[in-house]
C-alpha atoms as a PDB file:
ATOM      1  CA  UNK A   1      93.298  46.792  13.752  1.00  0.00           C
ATOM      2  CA  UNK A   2      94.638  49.286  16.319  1.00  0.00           C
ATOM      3  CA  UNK A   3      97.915  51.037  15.864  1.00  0.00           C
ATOM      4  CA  UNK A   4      99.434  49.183  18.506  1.00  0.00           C
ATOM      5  CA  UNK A   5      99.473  45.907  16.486  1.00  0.00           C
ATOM      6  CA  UNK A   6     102.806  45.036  14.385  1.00  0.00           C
ATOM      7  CA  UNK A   7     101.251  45.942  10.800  1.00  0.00           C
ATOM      8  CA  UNK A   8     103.764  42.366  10.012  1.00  0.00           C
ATOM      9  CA  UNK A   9     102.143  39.837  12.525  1.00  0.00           C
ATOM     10  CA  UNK A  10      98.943  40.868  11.279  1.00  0.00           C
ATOM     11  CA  UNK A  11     100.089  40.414   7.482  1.00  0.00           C
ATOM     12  CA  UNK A  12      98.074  37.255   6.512  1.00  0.00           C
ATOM     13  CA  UNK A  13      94.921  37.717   8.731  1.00  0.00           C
ATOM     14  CA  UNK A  14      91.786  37.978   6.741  1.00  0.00           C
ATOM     15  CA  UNK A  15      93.320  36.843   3.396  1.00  0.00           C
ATOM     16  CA  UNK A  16      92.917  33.348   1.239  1.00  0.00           C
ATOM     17  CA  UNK A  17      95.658  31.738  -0.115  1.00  0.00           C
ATOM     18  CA  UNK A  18      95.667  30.433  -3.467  1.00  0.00           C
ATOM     19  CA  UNK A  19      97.357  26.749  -3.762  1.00  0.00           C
ATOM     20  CA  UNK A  20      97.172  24.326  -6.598  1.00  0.00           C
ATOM     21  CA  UNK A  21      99.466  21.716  -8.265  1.00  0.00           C
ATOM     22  CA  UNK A  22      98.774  20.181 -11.694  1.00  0.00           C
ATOM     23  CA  UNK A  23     100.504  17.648 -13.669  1.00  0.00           C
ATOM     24  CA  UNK A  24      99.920  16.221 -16.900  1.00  0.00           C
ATOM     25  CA  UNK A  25     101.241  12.591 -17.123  1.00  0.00           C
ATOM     26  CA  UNK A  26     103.797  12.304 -20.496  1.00  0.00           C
ATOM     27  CA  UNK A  27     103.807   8.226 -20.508  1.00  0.00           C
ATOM     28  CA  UNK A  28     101.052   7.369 -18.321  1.00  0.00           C
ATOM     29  CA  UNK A  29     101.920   3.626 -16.693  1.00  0.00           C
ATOM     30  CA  UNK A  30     100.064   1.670 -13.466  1.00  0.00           C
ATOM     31  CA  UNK A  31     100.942   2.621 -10.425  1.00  0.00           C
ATOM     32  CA  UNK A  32     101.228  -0.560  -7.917  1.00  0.00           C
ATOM     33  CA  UNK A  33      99.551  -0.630  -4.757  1.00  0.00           C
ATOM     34  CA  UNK A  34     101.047   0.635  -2.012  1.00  0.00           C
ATOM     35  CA  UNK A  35     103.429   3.179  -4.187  1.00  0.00           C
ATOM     36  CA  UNK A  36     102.844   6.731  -3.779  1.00  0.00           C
ATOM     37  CA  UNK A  37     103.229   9.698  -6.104  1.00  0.00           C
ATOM     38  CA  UNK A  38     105.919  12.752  -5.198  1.00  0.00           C
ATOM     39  CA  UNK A  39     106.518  16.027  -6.250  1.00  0.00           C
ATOM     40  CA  UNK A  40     110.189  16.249  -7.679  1.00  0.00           C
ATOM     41  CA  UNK A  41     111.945  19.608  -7.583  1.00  0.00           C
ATOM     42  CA  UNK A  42     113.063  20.864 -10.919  1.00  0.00           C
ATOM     43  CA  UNK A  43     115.680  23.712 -11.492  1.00  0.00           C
ATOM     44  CA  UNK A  44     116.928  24.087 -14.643  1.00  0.00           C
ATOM     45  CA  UNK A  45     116.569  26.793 -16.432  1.00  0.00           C
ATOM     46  CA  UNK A  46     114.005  25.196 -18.581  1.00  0.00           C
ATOM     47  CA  UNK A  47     112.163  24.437 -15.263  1.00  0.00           C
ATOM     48  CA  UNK A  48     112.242  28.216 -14.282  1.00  0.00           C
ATOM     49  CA  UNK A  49     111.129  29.451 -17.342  1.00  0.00           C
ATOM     50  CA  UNK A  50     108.292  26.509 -17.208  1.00  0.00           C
ATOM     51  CA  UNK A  51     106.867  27.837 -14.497  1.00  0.00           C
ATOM     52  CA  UNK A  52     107.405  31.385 -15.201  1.00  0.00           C
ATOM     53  CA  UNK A  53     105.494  30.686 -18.392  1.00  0.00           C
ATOM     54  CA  UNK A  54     102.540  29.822 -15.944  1.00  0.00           C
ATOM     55  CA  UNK A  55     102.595  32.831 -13.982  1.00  0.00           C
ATOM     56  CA  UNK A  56     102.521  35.043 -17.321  1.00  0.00           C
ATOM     57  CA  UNK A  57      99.123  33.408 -18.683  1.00  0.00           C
ATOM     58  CA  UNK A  58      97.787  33.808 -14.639  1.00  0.00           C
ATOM     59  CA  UNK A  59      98.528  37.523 -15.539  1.00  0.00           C
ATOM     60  CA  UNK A  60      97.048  37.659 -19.006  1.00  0.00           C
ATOM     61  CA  UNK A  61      93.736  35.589 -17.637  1.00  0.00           C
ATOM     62  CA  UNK A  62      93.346  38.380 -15.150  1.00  0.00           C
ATOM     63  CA  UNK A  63      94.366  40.863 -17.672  1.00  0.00           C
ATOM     64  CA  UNK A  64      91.145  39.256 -19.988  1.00  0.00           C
ATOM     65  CA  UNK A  65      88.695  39.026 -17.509  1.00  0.00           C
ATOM     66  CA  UNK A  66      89.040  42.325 -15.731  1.00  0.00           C
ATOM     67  CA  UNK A  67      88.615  43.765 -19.374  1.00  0.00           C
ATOM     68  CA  UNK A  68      86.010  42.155 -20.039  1.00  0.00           C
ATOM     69  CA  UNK A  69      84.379  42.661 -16.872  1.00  0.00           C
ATOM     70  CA  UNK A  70      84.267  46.280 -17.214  1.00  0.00           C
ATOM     71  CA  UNK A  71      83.508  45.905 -20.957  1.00  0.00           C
ATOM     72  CA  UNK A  72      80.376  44.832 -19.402  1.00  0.00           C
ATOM     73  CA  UNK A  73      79.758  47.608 -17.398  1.00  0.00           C
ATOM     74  CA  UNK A  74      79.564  50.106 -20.295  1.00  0.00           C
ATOM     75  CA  UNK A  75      81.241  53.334 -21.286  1.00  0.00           C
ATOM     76  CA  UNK A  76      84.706  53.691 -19.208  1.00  0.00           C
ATOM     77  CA  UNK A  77      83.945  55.936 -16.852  1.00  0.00           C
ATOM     78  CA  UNK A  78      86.420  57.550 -14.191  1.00  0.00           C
ATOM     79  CA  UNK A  79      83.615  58.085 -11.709  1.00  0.00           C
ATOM     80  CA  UNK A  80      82.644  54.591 -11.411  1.00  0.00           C
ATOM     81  CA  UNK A  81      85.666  53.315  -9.126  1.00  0.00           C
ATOM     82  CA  UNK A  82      84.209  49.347 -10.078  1.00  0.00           C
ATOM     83  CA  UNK A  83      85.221  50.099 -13.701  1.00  0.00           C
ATOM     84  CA  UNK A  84      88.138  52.190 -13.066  1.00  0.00           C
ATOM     85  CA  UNK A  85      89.640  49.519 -10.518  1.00  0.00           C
ATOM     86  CA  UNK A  86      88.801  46.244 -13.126  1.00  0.00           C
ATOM     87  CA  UNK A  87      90.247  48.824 -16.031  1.00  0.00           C
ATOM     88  CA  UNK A  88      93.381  50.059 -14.143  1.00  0.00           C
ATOM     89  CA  UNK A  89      94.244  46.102 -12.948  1.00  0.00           C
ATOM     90  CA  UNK A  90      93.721  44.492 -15.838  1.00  0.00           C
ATOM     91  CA  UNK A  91      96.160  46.749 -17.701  1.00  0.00           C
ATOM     92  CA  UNK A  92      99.146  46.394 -14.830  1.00  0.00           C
ATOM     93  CA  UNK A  93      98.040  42.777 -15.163  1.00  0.00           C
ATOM     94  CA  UNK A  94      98.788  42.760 -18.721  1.00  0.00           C
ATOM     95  CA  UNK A  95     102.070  45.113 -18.514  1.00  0.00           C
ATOM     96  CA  UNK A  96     103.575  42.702 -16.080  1.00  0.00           C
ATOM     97  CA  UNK A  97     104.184  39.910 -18.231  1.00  0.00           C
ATOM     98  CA  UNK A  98     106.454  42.357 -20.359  1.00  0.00           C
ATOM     99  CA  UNK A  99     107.882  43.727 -17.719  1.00  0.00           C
ATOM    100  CA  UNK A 100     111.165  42.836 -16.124  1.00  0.00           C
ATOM    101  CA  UNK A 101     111.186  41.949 -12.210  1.00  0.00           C
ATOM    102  CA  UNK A 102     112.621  38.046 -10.483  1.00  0.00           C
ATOM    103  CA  UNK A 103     110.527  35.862 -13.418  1.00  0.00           C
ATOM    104  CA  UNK A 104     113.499  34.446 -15.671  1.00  0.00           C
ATOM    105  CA  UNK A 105     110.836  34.935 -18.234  1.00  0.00           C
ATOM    106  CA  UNK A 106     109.116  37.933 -19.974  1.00  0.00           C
ATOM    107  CA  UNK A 107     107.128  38.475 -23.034  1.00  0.00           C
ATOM    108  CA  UNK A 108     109.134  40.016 -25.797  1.00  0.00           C
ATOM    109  CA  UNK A 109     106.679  41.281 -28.725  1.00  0.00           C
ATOM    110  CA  UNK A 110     109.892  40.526 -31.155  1.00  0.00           C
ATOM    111  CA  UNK A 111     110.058  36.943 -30.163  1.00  0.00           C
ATOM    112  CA  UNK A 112     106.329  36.522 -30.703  1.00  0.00           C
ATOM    113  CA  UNK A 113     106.413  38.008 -34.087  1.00  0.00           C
ATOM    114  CA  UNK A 114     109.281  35.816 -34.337  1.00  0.00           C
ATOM    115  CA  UNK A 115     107.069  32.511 -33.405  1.00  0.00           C
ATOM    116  CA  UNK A 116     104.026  33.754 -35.977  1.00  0.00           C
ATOM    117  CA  UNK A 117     102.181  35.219 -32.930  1.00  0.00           C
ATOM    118  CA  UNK A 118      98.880  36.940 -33.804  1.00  0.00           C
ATOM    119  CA  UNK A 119      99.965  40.360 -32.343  1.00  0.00           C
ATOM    120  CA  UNK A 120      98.483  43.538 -31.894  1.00  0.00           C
ATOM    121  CA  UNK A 121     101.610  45.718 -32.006  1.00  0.00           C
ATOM    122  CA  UNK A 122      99.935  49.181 -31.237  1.00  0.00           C
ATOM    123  CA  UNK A 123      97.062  48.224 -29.020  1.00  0.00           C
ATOM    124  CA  UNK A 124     100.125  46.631 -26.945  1.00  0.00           C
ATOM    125  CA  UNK A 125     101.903  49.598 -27.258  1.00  0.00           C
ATOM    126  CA  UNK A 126      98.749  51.978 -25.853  1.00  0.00           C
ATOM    127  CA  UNK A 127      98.362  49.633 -22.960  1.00  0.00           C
ATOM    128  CA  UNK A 128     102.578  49.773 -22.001  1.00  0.00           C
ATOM    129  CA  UNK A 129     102.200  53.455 -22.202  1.00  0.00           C
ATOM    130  CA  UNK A 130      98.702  53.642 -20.505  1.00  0.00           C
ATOM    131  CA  UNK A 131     100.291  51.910 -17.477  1.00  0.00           C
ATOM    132  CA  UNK A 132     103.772  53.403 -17.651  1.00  0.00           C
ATOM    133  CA  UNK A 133     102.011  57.128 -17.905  1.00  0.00           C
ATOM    134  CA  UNK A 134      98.810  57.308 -16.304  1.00  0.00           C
ATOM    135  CA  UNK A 135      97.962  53.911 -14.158  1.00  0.00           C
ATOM    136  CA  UNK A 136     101.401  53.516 -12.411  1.00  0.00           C
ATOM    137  CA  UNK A 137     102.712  57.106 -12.834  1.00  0.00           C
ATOM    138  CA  UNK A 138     101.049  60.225 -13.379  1.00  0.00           C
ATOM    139  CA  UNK A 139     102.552  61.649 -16.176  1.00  0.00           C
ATOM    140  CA  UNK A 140     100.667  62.332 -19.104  1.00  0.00           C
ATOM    141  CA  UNK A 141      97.336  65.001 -19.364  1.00  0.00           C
ATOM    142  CA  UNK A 142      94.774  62.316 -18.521  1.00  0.00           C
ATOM    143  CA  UNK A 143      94.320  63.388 -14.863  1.00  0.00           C
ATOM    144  CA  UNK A 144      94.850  67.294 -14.310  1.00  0.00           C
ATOM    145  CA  UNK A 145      93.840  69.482 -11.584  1.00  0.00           C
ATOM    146  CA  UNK A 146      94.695  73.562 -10.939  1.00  0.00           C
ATOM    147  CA  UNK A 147      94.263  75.764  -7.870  1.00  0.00           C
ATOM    148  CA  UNK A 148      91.738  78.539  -8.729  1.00  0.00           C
ATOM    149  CA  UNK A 149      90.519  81.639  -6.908  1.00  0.00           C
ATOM    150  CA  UNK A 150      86.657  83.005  -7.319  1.00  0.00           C
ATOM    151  CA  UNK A 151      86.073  86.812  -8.681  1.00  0.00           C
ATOM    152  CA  UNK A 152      83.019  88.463  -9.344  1.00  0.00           C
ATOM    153  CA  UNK A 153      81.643  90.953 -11.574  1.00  0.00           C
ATOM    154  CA  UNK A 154      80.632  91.790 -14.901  1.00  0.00           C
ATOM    155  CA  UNK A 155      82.349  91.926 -18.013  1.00  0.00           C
ATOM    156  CA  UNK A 156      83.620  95.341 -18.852  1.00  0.00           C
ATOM    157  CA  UNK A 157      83.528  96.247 -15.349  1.00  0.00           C
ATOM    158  CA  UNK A 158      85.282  96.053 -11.730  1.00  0.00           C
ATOM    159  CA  UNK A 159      85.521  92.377 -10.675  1.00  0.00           C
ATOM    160  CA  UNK A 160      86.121  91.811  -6.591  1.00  0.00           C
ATOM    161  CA  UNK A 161      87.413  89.422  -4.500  1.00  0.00           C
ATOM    162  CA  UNK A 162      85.065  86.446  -3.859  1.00  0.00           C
ATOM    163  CA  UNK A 163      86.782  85.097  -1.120  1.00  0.00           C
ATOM    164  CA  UNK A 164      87.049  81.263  -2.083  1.00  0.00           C
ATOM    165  CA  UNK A 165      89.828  78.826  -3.085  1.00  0.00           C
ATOM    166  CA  UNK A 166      88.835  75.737  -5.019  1.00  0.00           C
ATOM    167  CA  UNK A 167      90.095  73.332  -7.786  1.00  0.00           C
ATOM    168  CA  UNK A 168      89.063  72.633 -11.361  1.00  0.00           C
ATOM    169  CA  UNK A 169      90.203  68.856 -11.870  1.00  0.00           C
ATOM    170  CA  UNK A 170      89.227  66.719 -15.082  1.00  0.00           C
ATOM    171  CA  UNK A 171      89.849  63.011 -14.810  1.00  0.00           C
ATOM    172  CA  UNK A 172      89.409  59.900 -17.286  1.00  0.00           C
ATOM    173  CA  UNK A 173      90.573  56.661 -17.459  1.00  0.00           C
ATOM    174  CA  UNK A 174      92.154  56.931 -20.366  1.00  0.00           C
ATOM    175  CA  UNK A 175      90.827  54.029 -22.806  1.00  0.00           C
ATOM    176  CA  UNK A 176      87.919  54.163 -24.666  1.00  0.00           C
ATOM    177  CA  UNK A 177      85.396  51.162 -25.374  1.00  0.00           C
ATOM    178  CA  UNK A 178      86.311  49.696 -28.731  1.00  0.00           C
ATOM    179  CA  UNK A 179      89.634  49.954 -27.455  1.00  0.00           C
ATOM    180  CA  UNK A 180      89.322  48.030 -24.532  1.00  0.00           C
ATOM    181  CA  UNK A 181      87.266  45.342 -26.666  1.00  0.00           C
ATOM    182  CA  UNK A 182      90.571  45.402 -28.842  1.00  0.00           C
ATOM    183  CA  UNK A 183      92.300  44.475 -26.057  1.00  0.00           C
ATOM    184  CA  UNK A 184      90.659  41.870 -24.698  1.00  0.00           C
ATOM    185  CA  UNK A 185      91.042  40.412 -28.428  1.00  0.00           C
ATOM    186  CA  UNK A 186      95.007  40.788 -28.178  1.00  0.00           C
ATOM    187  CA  UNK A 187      95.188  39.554 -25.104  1.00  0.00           C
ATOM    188  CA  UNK A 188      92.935  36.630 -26.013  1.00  0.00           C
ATOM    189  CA  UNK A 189      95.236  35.744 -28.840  1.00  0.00           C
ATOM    190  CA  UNK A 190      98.584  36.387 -26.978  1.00  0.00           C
ATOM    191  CA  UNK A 191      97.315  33.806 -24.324  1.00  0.00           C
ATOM    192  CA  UNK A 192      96.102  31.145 -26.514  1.00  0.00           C
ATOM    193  CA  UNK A 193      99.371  30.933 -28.436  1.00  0.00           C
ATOM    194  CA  UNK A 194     101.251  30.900 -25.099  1.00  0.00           C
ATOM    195  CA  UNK A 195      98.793  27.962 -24.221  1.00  0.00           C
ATOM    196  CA  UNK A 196      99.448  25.651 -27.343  1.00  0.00           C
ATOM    197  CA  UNK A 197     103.016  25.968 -26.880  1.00  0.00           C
ATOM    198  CA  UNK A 198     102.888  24.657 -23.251  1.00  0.00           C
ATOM    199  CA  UNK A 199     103.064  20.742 -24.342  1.00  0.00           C
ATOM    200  CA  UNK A 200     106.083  20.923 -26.329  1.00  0.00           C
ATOM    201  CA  UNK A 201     108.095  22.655 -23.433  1.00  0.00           C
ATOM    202  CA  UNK A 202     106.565  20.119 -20.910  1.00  0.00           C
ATOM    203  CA  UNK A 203     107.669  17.450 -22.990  1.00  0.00           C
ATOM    204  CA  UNK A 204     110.951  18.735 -23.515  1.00  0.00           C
ATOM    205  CA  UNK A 205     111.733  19.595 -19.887  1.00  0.00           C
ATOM    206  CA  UNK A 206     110.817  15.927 -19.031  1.00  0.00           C
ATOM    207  CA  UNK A 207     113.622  14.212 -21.507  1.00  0.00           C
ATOM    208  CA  UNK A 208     116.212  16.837 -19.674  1.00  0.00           C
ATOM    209  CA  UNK A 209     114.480  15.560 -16.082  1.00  0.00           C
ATOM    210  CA  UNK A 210     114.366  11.915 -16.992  1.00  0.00           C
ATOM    211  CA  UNK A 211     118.220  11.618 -18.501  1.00  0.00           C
ATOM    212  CA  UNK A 212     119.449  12.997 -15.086  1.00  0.00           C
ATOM    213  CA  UNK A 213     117.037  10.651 -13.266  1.00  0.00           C
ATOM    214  CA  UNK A 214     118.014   7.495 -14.812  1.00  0.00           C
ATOM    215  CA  UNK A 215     121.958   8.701 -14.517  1.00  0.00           C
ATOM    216  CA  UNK A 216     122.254   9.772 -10.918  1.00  0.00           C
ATOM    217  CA  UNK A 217     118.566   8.210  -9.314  1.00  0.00           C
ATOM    218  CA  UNK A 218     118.882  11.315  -7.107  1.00  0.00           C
ATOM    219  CA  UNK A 219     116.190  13.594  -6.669  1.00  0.00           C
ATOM    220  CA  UNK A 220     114.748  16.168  -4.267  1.00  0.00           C
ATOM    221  CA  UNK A 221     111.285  16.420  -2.889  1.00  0.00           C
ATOM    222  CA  UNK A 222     109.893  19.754  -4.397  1.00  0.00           C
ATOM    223  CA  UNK A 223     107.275  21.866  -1.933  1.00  0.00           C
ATOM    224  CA  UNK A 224     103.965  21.954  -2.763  1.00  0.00           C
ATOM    225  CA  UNK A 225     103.815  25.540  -0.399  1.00  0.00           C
ATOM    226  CA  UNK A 226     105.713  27.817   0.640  1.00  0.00           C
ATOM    227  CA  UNK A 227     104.265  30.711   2.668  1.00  0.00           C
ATOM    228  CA  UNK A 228     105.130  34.444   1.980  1.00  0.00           C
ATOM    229  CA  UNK A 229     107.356  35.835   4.822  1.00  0.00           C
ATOM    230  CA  UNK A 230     105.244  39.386   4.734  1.00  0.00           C
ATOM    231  CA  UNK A 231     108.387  41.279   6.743  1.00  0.00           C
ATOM    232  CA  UNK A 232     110.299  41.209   3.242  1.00  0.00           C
ATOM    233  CA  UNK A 233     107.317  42.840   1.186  1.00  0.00           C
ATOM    234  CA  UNK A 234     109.602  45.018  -0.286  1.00  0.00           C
ATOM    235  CA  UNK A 235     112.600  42.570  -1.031  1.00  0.00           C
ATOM    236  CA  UNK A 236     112.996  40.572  -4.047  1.00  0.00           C
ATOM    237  CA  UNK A 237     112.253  37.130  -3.707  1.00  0.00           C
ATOM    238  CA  UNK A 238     114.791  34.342  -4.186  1.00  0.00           C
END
């Protein structure tokens, strides 16, 4: 890349998209020869939080499986960028699901209470402040650094100038081990309650799609892709 190029036109070189469409079929019938299967576009509210729902266990999956990843690598360790990287994601992973941003859908630890959610309330709680204080903000003492001067001498006796400027800096990530494997428990359960309740709202949102169907007959071809326009990084998508 040279700094002529438009950092925008070069946006999507050298990256893979991920694409994928899944169905489950709710009253599976034959399909004649000759007819073909279409995507129809859903956008109820129902529908939005459907697929939001989706998004939020892609986040806890990577939330699981970055933990555990640097589980395996042993002691967290602020020198061993690996770790600190797989430690650091998996926790903005997991603090995105709670979160607000464009999703019409965020975790709420009240409403999973609510649904008899196995919930770790203050692991949760340590990983929210973790990424609020430390991993998306430096706030809190678990990075510091100071200016220092060098002077030399004895004790009890004239000290000089020693004519160098330096830092004393102390990092750490800022989670231990068992609490990371705690984590990676939570999270575990979180997701698999998220996961058994998927049926029920598929099932749900295809009465609401199918009593519209079979009133009006109208529906709308739904994309299966739609590529990122990388000019509006910072804009909030519609």
């Amino acid at each position: 890349m040279s700094e002529s190029e438009d950092i925008n036109d070069i946006s999507t070189q050298g990256e893979t998209l991920s694409v994928e469409a899944s169905f489950v079929w709710i009253d599976p019938r034959p399909i004649a020869a000759g007819e073909t299967i279409a995507p129809a576009k859903l956008t109820s509210h129902a529908a939005l939080e459907f697929a939001a729902l989706h998004l939020i266990l892609g986040d806890l999956e990577f939330a699981e499986e970055c933990l555990k990843a640097a589980n395996e690598i042993g002691m967290p360790n602020a020198k061993d960028f690996q770790q600190k990287a797989l430690i650091f994601s998996g926790v903005v992973g997991y603090g995105r699901c709670f979160k607000s941003g464009v999703r019409v859908l965020t975790l709420n630890p009240a409403v999973l209470h609510g649904e008899g959610a196995p919930f770790d309330d203050e692991i949760h709680k340590y990983l929210i402040a973790l990424r609020d204080k430390h991993v998306a903000h430096s706030v809190n003492d678990f990075e510091q650094c100071e200016a220092i001067a060098i002077v030399i001498g004895r004790p009890g006796a004239q000290w000089r100038d020693g004519s160098a400027i330096g830092v004393a800096k102390k990092q750490s990530i800022g989670i231990s081990k068992a609490l990371i494997q705690r984590a990676i428990l939570h999270i575990s359960a979180v997701r698999e309650h998220l996961e058994a309740e998927i049926p029920a709202h598929r099932l749900g949102l295809h009465t609401e799609f199918l009593a519209t169907f079979q009133k009006t007959g109208q529906w709308e071809m739904a994309p299966l892709m739609k590529l990122s326009d990388r000019s509006k990084l910072a804009e909030r998508r519609r």
